[in-house]
PDB file of N, CA and C in Angstrom:
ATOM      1  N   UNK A   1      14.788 -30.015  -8.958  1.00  0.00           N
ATOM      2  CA  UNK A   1      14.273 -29.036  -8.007  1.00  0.00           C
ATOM      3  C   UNK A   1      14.062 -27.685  -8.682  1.00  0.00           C
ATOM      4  N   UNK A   2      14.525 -27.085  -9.259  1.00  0.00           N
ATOM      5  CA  UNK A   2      14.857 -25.566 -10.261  1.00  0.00           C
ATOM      6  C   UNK A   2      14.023 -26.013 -10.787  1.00  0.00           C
ATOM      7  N   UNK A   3      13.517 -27.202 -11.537  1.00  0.00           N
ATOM      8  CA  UNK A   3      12.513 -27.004 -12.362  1.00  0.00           C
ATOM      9  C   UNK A   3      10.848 -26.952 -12.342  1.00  0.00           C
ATOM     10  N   UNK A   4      11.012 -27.962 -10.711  1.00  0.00           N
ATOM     11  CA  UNK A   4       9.903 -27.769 -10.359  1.00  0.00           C
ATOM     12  C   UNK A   4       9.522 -25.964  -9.533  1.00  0.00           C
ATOM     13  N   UNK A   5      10.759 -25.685  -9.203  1.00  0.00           N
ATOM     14  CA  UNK A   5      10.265 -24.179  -8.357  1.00  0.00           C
ATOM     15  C   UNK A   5       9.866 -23.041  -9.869  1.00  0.00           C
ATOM     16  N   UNK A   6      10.375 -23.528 -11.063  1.00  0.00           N
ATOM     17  CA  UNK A   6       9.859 -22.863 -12.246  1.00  0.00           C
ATOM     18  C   UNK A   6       8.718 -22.770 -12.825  1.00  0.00           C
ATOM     19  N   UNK A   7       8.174 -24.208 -12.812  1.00  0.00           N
ATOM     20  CA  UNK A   7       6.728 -24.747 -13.028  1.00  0.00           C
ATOM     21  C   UNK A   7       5.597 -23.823 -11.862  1.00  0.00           C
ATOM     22  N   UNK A   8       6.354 -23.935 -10.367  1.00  0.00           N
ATOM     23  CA  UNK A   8       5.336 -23.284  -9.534  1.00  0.00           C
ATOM     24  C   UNK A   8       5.147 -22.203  -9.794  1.00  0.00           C
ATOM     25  N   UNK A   9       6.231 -21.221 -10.338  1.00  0.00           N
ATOM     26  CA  UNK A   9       6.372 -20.085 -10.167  1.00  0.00           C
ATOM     27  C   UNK A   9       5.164 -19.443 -11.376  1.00  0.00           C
ATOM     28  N   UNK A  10       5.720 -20.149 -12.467  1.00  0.00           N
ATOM     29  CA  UNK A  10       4.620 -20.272 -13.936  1.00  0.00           C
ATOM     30  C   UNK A  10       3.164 -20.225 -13.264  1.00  0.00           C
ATOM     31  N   UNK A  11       2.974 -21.224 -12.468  1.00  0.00           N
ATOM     32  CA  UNK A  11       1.250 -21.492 -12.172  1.00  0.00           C
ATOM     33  C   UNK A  11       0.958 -20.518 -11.236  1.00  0.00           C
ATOM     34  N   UNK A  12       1.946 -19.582 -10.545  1.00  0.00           N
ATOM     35  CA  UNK A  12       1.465 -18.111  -9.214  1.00  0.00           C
ATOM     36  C   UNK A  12       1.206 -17.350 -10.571  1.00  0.00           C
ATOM     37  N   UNK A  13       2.132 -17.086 -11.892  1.00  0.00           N
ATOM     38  CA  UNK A  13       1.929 -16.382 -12.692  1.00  0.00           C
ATOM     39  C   UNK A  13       0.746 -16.300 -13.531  1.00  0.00           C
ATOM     40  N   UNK A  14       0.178 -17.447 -13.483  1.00  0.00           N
ATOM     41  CA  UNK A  14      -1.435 -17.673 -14.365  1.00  0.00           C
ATOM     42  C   UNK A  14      -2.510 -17.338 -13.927  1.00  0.00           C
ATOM     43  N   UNK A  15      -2.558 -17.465 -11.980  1.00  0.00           N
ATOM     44  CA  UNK A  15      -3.717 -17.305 -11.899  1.00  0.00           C
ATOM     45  C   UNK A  15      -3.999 -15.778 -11.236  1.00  0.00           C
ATOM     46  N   UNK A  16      -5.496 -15.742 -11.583  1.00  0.00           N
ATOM     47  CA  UNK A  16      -5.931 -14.709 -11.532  1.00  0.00           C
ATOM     48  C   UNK A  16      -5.993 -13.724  -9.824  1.00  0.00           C
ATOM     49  N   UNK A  17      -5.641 -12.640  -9.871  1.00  0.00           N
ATOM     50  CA  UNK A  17      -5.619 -12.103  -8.079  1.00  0.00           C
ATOM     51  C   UNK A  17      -5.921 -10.865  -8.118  1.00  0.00           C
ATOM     52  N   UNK A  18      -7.290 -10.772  -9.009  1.00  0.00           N
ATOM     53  CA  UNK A  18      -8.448  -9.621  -8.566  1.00  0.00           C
ATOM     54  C   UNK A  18      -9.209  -9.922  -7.898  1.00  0.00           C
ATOM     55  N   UNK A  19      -9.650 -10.893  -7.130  1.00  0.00           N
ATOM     56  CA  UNK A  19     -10.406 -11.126  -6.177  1.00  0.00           C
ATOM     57  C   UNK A  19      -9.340 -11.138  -5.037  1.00  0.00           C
ATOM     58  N   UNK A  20      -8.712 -12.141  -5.033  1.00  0.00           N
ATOM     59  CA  UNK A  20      -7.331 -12.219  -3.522  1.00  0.00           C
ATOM     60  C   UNK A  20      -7.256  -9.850  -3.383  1.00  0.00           C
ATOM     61  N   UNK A  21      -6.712  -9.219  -4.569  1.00  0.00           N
ATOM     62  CA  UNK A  21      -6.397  -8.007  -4.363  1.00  0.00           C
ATOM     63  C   UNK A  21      -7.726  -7.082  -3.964  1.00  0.00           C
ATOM     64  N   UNK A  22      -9.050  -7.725  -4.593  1.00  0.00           N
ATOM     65  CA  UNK A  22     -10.356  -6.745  -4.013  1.00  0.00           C
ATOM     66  C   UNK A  22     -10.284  -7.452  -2.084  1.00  0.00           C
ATOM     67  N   UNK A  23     -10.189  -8.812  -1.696  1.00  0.00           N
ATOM     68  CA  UNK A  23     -10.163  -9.029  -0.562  1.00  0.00           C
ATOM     69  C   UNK A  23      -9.524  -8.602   0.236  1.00  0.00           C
ATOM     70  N   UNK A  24      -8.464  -8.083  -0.344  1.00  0.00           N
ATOM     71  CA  UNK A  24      -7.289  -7.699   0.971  1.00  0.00           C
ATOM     72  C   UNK A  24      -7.895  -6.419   1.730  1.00  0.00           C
ATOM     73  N   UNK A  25      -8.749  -5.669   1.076  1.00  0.00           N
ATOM     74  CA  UNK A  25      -9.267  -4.153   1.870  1.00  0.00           C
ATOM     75  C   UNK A  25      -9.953  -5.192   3.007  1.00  0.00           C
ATOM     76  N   UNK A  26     -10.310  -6.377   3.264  1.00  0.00           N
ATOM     77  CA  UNK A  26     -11.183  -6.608   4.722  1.00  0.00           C
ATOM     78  C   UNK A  26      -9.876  -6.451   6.016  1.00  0.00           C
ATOM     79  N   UNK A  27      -9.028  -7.231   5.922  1.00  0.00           N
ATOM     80  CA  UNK A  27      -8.068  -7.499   6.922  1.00  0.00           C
ATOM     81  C   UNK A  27      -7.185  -5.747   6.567  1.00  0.00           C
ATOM     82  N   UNK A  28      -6.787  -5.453   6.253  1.00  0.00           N
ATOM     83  CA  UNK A  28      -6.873  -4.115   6.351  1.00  0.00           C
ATOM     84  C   UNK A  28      -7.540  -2.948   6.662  1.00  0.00           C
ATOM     85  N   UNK A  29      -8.946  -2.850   6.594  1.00  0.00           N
ATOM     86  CA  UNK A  29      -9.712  -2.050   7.516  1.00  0.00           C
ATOM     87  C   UNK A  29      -9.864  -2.614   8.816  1.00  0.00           C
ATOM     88  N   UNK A  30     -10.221  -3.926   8.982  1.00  0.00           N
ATOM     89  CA  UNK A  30      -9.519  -4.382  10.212  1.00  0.00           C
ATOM     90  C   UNK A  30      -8.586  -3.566  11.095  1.00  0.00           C
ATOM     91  N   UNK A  31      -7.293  -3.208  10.103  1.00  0.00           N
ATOM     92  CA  UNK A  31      -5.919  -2.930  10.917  1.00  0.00           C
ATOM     93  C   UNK A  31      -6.348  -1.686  11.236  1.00  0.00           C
ATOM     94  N   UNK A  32      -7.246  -0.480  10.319  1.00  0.00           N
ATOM     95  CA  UNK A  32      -7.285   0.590  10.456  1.00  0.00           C
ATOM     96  C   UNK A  32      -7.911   0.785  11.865  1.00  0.00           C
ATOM     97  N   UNK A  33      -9.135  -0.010  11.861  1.00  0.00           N
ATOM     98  CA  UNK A  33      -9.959   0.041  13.106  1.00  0.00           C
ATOM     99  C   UNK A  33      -8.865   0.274  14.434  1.00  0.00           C
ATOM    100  N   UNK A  34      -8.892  -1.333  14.070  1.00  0.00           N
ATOM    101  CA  UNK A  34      -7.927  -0.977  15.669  1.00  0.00           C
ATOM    102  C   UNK A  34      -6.426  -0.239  15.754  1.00  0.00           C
ATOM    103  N   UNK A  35      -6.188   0.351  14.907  1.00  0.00           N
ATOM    104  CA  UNK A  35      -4.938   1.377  15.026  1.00  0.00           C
ATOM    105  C   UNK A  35      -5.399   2.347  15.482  1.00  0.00           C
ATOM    106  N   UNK A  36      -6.906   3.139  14.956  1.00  0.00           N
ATOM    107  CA  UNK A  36      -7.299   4.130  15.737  1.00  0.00           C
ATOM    108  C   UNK A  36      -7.970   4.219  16.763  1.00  0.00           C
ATOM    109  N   UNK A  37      -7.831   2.821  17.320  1.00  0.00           N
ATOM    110  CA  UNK A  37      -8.420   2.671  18.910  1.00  0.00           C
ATOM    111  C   UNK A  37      -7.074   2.599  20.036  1.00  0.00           C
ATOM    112  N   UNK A  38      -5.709   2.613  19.220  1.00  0.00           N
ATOM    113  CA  UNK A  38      -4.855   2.656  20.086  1.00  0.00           C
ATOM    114  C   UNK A  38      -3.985   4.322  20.160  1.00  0.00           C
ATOM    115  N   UNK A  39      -4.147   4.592  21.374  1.00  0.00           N
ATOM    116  CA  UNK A  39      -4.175   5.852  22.195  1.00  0.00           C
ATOM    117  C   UNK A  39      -2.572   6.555  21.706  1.00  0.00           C
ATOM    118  N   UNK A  40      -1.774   5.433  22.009  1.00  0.00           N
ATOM    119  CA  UNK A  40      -0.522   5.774  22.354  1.00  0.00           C
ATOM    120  C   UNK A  40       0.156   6.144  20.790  1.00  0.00           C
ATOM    121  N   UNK A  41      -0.486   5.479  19.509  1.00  0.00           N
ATOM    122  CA  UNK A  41       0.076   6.281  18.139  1.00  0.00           C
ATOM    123  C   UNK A  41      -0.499   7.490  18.165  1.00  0.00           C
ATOM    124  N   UNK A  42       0.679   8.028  16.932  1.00  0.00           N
ATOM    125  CA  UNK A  42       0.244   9.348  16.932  1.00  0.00           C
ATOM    126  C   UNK A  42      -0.798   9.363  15.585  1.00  0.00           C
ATOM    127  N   UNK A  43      -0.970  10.650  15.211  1.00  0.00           N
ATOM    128  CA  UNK A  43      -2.034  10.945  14.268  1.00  0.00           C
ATOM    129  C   UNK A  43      -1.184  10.720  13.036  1.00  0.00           C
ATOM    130  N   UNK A  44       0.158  11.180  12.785  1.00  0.00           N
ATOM    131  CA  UNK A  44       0.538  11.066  12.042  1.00  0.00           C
ATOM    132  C   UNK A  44       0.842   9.609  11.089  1.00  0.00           C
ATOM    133  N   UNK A  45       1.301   8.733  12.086  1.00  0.00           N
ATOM    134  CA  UNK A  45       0.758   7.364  11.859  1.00  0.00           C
ATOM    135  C   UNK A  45      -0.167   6.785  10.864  1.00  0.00           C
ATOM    136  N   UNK A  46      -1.422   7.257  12.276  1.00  0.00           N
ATOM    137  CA  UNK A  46      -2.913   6.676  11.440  1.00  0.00           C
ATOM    138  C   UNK A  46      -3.335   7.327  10.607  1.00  0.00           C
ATOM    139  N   UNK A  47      -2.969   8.275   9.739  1.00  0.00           N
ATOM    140  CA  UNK A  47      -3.600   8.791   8.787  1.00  0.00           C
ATOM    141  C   UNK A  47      -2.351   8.094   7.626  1.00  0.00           C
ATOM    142  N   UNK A  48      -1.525   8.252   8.072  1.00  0.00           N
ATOM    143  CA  UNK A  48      -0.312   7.618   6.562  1.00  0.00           C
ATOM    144  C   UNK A  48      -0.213   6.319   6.328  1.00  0.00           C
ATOM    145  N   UNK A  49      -1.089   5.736   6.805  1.00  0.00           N
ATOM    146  CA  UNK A  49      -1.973   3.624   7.232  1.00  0.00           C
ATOM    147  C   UNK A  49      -3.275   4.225   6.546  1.00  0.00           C
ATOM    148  N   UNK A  50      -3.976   5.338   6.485  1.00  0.00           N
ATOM    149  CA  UNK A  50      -4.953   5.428   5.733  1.00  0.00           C
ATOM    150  C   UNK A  50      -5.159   5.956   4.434  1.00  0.00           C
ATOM    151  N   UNK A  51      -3.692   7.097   4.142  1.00  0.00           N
ATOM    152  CA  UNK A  51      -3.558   6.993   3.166  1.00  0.00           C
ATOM    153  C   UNK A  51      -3.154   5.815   2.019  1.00  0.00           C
ATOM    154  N   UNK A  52      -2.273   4.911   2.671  1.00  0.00           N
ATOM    155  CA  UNK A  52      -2.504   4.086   1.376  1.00  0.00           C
ATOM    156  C   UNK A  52      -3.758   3.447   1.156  1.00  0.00           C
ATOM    157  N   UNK A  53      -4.972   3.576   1.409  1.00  0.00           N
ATOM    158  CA  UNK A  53      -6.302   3.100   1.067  1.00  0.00           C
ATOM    159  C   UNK A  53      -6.540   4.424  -0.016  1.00  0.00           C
ATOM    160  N   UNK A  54      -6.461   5.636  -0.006  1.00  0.00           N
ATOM    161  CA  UNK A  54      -5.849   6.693  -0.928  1.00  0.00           C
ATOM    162  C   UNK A  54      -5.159   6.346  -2.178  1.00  0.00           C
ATOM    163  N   UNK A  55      -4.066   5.973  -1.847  1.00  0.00           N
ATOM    164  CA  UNK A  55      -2.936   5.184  -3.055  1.00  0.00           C
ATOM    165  C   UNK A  55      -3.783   4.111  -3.956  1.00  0.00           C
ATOM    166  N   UNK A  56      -4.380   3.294  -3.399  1.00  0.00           N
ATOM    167  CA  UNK A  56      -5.241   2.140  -3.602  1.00  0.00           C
ATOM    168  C   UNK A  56      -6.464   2.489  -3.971  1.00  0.00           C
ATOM    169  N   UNK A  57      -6.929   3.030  -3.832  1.00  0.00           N
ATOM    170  CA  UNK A  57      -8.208   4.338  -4.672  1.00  0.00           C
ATOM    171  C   UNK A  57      -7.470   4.770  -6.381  1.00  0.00           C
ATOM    172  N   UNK A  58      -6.555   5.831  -5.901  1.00  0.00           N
ATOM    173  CA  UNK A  58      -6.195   6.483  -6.906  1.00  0.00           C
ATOM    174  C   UNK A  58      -5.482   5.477  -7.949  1.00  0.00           C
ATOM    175  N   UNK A  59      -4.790   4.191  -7.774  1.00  0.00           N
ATOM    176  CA  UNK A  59      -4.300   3.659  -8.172  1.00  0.00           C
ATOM    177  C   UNK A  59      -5.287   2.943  -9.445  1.00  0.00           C
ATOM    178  N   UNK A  60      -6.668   2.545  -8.717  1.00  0.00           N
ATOM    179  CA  UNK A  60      -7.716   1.693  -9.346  1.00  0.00           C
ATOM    180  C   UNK A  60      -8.213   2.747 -10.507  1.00  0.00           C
ATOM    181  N   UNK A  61      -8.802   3.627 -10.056  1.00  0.00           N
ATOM    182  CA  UNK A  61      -9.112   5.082 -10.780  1.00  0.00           C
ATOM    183  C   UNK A  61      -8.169   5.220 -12.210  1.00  0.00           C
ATOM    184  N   UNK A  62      -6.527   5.565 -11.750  1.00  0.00           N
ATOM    185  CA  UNK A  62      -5.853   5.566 -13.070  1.00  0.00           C
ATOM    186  C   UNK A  62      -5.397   4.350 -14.019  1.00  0.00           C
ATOM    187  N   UNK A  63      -5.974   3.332 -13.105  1.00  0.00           N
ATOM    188  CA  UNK A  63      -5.306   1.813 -14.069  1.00  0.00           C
ATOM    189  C   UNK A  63      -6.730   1.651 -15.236  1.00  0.00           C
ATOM    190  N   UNK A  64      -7.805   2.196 -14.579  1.00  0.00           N
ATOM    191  CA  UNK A  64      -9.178   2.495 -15.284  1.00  0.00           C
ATOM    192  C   UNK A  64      -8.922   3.346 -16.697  1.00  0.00           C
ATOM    193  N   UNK A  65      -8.358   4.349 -16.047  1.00  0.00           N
ATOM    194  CA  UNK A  65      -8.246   5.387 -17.510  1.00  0.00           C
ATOM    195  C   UNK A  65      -7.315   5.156 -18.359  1.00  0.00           C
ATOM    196  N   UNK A  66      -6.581   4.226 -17.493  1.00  0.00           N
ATOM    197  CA  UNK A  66      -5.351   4.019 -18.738  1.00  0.00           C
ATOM    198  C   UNK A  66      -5.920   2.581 -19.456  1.00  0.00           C
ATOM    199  N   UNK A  67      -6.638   1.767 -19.481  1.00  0.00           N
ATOM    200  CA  UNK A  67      -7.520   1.210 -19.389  1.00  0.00           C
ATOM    201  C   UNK A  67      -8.271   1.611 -20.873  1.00  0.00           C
ATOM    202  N   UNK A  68      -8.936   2.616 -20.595  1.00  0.00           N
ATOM    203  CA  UNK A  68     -10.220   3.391 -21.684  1.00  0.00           C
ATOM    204  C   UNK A  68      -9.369   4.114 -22.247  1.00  0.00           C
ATOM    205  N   UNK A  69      -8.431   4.915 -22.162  1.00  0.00           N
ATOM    206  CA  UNK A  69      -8.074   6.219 -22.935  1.00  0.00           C
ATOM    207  C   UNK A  69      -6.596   5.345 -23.702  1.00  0.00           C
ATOM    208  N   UNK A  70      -6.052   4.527 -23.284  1.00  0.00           N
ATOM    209  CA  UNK A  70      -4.760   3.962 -23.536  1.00  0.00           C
ATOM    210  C   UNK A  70      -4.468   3.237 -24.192  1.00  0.00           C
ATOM    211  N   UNK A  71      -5.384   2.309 -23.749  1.00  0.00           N
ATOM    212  CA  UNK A  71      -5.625   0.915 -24.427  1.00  0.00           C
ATOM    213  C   UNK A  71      -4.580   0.014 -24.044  1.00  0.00           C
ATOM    214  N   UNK A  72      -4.122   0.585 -22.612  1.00  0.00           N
ATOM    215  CA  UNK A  72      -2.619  -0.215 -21.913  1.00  0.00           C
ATOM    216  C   UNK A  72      -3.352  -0.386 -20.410  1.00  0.00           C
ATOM    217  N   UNK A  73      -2.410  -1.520 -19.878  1.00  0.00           N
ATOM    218  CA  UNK A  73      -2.034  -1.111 -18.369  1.00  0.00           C
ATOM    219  C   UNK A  73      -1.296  -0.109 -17.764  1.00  0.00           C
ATOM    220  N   UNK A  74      -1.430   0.158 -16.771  1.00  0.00           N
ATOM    221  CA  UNK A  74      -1.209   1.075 -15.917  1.00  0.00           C
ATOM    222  C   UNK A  74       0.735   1.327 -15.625  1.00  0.00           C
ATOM    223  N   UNK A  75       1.013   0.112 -15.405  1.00  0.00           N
ATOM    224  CA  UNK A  75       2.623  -0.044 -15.726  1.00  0.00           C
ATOM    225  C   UNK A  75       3.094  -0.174 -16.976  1.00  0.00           C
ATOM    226  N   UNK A  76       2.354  -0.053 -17.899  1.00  0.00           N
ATOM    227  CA  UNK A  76       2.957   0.577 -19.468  1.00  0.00           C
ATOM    228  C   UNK A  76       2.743   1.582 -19.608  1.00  0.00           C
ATOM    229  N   UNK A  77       1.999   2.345 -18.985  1.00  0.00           N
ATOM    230  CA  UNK A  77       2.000   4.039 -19.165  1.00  0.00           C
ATOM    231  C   UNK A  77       3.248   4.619 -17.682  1.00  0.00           C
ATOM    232  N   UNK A  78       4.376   4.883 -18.419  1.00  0.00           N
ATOM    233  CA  UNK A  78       5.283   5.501 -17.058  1.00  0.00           C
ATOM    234  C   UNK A  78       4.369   6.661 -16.291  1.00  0.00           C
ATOM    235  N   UNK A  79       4.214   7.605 -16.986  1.00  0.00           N
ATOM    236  CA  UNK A  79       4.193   9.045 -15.914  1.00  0.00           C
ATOM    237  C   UNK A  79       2.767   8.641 -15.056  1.00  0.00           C
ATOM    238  N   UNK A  80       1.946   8.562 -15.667  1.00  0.00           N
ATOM    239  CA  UNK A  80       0.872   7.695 -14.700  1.00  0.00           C
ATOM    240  C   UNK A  80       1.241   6.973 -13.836  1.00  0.00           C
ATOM    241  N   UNK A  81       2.110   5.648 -13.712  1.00  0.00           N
ATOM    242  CA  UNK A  81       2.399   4.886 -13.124  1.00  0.00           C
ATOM    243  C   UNK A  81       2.944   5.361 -11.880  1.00  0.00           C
ATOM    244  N   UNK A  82       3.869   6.454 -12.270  1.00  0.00           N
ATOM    245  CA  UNK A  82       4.559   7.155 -11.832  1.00  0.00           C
ATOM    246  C   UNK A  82       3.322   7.925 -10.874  1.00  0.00           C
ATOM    247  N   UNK A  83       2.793   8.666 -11.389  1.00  0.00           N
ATOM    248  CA  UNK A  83       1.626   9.610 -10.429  1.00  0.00           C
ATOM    249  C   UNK A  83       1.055   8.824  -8.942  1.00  0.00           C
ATOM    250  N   UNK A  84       0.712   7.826  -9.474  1.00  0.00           N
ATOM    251  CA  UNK A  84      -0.043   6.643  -9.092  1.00  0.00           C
ATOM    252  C   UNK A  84       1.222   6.127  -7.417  1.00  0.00           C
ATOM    253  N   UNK A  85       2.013   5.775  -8.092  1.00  0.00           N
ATOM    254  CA  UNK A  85       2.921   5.029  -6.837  1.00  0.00           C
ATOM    255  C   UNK A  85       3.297   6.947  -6.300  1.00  0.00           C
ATOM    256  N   UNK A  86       3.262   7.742  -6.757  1.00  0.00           N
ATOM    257  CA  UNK A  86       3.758   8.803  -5.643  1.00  0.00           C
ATOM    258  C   UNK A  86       3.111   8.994  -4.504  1.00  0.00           C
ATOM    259  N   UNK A  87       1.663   8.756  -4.732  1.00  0.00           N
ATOM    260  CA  UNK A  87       1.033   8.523  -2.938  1.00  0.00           C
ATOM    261  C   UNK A  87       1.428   7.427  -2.465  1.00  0.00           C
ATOM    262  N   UNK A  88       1.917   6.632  -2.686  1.00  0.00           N
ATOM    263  CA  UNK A  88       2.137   5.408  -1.975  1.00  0.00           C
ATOM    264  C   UNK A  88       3.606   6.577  -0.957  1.00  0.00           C
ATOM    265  N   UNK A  89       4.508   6.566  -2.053  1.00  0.00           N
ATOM    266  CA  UNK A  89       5.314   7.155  -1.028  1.00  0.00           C
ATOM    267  C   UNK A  89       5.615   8.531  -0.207  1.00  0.00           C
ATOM    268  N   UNK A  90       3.839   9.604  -1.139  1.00  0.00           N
ATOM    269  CA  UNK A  90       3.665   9.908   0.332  1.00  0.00           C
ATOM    270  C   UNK A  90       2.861   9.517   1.644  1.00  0.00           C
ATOM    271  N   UNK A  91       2.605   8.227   1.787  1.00  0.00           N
ATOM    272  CA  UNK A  91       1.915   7.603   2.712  1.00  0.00           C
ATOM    273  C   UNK A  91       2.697   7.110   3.639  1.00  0.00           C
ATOM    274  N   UNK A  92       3.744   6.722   2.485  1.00  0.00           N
ATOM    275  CA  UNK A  92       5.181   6.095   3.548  1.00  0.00           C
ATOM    276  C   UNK A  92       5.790   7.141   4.138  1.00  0.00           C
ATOM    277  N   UNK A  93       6.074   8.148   3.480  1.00  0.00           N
ATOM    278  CA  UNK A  93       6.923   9.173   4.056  1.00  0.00           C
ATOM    279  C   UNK A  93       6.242   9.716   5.683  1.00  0.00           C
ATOM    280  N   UNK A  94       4.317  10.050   5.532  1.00  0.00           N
ATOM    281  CA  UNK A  94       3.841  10.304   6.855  1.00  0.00           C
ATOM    282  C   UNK A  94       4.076   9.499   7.846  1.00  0.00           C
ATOM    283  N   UNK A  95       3.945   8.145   7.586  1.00  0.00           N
ATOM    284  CA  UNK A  95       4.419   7.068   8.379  1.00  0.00           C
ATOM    285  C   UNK A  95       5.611   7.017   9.248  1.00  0.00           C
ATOM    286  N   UNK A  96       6.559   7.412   8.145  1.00  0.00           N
ATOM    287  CA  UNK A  96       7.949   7.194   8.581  1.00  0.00           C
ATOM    288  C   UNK A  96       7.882   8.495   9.555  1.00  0.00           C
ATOM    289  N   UNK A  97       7.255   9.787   9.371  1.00  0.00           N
ATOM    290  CA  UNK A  97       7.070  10.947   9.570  1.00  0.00           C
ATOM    291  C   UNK A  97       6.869  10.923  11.183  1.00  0.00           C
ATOM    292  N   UNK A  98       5.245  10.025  11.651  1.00  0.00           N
ATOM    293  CA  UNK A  98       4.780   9.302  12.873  1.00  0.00           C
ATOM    294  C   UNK A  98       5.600   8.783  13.236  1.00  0.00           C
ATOM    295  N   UNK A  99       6.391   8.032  12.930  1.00  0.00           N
ATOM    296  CA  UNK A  99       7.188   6.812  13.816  1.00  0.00           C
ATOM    297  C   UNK A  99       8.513   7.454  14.196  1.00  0.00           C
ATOM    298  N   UNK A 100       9.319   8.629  13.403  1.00  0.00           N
ATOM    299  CA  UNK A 100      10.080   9.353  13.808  1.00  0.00           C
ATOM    300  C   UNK A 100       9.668  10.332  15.225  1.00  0.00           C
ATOM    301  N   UNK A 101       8.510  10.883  14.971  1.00  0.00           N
ATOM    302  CA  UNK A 101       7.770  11.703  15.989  1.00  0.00           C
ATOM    303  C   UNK A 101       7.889  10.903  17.589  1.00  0.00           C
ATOM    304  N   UNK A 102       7.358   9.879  17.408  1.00  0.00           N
ATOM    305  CA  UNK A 102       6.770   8.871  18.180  1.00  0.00           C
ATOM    306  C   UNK A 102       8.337   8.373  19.101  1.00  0.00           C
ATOM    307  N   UNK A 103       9.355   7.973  18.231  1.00  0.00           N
ATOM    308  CA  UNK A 103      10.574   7.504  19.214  1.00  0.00           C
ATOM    309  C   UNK A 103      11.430   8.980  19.378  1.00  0.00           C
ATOM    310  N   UNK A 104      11.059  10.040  19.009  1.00  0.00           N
ATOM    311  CA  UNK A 104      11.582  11.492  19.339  1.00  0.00           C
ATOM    312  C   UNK A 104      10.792  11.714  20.778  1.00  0.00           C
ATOM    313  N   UNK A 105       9.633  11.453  21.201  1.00  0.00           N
ATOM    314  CA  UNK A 105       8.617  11.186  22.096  1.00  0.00           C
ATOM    315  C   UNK A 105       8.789  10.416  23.638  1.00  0.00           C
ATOM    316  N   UNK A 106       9.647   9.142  23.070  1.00  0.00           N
ATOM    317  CA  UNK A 106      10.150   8.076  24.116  1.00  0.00           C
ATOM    318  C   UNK A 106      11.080   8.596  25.240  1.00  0.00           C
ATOM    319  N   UNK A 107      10.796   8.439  26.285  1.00  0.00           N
ATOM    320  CA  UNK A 107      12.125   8.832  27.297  1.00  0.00           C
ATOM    321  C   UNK A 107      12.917   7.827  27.439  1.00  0.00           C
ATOM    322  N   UNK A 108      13.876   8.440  27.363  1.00  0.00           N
ATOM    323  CA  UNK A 108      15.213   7.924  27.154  1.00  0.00           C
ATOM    324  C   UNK A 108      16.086   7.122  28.893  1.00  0.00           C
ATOM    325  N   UNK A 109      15.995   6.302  29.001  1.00  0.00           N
ATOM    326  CA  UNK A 109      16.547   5.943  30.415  1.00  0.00           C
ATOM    327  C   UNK A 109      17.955   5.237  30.162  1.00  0.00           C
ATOM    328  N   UNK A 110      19.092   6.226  30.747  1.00  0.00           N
ATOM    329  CA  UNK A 110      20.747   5.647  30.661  1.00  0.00           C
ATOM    330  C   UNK A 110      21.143   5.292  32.022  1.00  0.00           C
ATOM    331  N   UNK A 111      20.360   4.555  32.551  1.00  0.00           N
ATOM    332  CA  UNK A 111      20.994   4.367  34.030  1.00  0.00           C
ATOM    333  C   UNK A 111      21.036   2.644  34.037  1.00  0.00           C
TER     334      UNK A 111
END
């Protein structure tokens, strides 16, 4: 059993997922759509769900230059890497930012 979950694991590791990773923006603008058709989130929310399309921009952009100028990937260059995932977590942080807002928002019923 271990050896076959090793073998699988080997063959997720071979194949290629620049196409699966260019596809994923469909079902994700998807989500964007209808997040900003629902009333009851706040702004803060839907913009930190749109920043990581931001993260995912900037991310492609510096894996590019590190790419041409480097002659590496993007996770062999730290401080880049580093630059790169910091919008991610400020995308998370607005998020978390909205969703704090949002149950600060909720009325509270103790009866």
């Amino acid at each position: 059993m271990n050896e076959l979950f090793i073998k699988f694991i080997e063959k997720l590791g071979s194949i290629d997922n620049t196409a699966l990773f260019a596809a994923s923006i469909i079902p994700y603008a998807i989500f964007l759509f209808y997040l900003y058709k629902i009333k009851s989130v706040n702004k803060f929310i839907k913009r930190g769900f749109s920043l990581t399309v931001l993260f995912v921009l900037i991310t492609i952009v510096v894996s590019i230059f590190t790419l041409n100028y480097y002659d590496k990937t993007l996770v062999e260059v730290d401080f880049l890497h580093g630059l790169a995932e910091s919008f991610l977590t400020l995308s998370d942080f607005v998020i978390l930012f909205g969703f704090l807002k949002l149950l600060n928002s909720l009325e509270v019923n103790n009866s």
